[in-house]
C-alpha atoms as a PDB file:
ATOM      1  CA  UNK A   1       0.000   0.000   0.000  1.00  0.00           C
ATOM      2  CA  UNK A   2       1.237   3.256  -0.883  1.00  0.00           C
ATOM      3  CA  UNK A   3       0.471   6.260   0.827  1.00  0.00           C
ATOM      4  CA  UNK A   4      -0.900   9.886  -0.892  1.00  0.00           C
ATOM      5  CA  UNK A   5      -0.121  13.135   0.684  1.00  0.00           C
ATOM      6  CA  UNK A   6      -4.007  13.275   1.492  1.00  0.00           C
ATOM      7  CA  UNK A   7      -3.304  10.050   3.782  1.00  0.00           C
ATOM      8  CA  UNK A   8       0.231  11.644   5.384  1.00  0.00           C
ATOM      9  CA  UNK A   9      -1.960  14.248   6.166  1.00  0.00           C
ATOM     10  CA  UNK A  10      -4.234  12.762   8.011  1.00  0.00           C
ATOM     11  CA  UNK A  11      -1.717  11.062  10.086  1.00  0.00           C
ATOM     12  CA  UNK A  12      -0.231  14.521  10.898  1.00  0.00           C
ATOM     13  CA  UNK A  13      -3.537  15.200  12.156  1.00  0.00           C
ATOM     14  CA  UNK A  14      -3.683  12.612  14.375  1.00  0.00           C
ATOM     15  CA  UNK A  15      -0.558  13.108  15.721  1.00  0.00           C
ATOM     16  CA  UNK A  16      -1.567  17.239  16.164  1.00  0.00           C
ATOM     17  CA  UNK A  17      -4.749  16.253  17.609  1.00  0.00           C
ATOM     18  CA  UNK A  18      -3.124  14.019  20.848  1.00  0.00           C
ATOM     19  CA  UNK A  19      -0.349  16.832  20.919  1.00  0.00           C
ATOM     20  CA  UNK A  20      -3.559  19.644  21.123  1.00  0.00           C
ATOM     21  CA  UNK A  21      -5.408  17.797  23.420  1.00  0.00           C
ATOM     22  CA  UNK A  22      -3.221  15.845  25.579  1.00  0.00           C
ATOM     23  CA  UNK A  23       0.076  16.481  25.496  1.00  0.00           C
ATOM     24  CA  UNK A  24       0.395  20.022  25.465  1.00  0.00           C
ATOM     25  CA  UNK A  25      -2.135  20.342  28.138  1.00  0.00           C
ATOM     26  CA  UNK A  26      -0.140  18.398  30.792  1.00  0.00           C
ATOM     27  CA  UNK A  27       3.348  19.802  29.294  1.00  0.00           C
ATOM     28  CA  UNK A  28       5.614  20.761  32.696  1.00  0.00           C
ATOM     29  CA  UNK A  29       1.935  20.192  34.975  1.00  0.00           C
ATOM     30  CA  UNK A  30       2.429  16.063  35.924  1.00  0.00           C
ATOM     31  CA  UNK A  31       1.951  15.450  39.405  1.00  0.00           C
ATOM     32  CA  UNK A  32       3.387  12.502  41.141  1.00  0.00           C
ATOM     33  CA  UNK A  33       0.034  10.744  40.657  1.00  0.00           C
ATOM     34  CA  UNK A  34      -0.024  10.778  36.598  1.00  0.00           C
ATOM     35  CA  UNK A  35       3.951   9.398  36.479  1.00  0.00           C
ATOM     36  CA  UNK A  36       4.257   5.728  36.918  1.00  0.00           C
ATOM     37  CA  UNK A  37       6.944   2.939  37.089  1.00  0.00           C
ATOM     38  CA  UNK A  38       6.336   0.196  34.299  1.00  0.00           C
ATOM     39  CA  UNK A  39       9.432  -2.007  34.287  1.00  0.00           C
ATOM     40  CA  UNK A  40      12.158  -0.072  36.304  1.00  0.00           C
ATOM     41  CA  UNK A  41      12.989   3.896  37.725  1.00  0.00           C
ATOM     42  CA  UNK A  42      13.684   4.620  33.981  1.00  0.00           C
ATOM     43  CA  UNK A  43      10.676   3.287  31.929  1.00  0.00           C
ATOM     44  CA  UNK A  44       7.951   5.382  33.248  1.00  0.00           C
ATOM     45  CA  UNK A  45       4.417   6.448  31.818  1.00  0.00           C
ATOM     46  CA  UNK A  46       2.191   8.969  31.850  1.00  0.00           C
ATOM     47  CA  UNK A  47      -1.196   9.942  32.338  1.00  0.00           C
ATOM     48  CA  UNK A  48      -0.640  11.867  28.913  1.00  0.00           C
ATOM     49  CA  UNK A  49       1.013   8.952  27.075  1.00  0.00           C
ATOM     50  CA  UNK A  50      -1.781   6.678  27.576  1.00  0.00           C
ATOM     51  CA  UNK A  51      -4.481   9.397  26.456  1.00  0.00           C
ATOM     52  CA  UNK A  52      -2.310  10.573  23.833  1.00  0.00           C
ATOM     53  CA  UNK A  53      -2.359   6.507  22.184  1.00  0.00           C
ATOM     54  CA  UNK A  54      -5.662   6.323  22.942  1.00  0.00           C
ATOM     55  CA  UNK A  55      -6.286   9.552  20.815  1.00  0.00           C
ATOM     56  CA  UNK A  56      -3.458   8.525  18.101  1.00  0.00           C
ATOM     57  CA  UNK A  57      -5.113   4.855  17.759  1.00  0.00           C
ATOM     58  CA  UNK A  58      -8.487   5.832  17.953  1.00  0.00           C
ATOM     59  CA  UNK A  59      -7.569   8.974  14.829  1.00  0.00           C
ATOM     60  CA  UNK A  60      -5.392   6.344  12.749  1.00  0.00           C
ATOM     61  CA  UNK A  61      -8.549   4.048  13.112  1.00  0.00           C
ATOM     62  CA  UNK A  62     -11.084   6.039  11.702  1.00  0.00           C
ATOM     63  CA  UNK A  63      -8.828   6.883   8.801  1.00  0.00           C
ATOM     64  CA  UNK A  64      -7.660   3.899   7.974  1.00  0.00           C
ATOM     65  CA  UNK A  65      -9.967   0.849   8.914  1.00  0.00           C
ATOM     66  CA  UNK A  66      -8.542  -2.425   9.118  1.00  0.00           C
ATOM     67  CA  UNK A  67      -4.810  -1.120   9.606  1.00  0.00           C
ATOM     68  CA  UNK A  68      -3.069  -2.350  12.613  1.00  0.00           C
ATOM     69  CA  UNK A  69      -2.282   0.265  15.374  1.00  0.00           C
ATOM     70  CA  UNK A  70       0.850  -0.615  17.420  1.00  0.00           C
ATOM     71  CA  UNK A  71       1.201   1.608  20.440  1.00  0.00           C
ATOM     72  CA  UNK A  72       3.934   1.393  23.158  1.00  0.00           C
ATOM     73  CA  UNK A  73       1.722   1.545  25.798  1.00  0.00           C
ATOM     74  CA  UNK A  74      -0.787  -0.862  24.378  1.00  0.00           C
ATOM     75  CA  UNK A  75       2.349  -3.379  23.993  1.00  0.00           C
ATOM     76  CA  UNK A  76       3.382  -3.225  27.516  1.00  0.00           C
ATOM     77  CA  UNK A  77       0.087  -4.258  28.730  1.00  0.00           C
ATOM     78  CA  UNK A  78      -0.188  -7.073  25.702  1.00  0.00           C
ATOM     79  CA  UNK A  79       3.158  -8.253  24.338  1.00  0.00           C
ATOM     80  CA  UNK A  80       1.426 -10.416  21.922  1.00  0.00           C
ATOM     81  CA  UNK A  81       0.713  -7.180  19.635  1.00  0.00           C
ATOM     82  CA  UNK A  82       4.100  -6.775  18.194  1.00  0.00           C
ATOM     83  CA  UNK A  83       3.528 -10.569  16.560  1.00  0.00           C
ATOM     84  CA  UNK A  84       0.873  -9.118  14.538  1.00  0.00           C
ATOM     85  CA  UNK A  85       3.159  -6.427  12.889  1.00  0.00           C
ATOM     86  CA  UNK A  86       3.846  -7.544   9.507  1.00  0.00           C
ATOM     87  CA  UNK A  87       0.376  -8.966   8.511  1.00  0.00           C
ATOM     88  CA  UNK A  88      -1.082  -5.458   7.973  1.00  0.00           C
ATOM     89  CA  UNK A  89      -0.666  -2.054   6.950  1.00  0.00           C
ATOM     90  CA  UNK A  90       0.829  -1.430  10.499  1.00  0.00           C
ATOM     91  CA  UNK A  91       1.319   2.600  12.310  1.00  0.00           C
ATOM     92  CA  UNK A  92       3.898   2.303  15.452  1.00  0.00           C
ATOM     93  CA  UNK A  93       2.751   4.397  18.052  1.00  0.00           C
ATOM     94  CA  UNK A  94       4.877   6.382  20.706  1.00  0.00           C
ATOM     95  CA  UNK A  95       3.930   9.462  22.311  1.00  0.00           C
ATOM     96  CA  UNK A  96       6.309  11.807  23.915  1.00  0.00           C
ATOM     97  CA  UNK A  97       5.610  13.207  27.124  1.00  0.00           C
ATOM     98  CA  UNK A  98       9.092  12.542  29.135  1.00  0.00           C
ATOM     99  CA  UNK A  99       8.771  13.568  32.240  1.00  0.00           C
ATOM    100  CA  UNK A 100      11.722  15.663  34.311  1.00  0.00           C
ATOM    101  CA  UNK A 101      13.534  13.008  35.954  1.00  0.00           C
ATOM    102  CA  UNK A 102      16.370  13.982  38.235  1.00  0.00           C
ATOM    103  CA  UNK A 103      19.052  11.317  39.180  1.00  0.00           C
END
């Protein structure tokens, strides 16, 4: 599958839209509660980076159905998602919202 600029466009979009909506909104503002550990002190996730996939997948969805959304926050909760990549059109998903981590 080949994509036009009418279909890169829509993936900006996407992308815009969770940056609008989600990530610019809790930019610098994270409590304590909306940072957590996933696998060690330096693989943490956000409030913001699960909305923001949840926005991206739901965006890339409705734009192009049947296409396999592969977030990294989706992943870590099922592992079994990154077997699937290769099968479909496939979008890899991973929002930025680093929080400020002093060590």
């Amino acid at each position: 599958m080949s994509f036009s600029e009418h279909d890169l466009h829509q993936v900006g979009d996407a992308l815009a839209l969770a940056a609008r909506t989600e990530i610019m909104l809790r930019f610098r503002k994270l409590t304590s509660t909306q940072i957590r550990q996933k696998s060690s002190a330096l693989d943490l996730v956000t409030d913001a980076d699960e909305t923001a996939e949840a926005v991206i997948d739901a965006a890339l969805q409705a734009a192009f159905p049947g296409a396999l959304i592969v977030g990294e926050e989706g992943t870590s909760k099922n592992p079994s998602l990154l077997q699937t990549v290769g099968s479909a059109v496939a979008f890899l998903v991973i929002p930025l919202m680093a929080p400020r981590i002093r060590l």
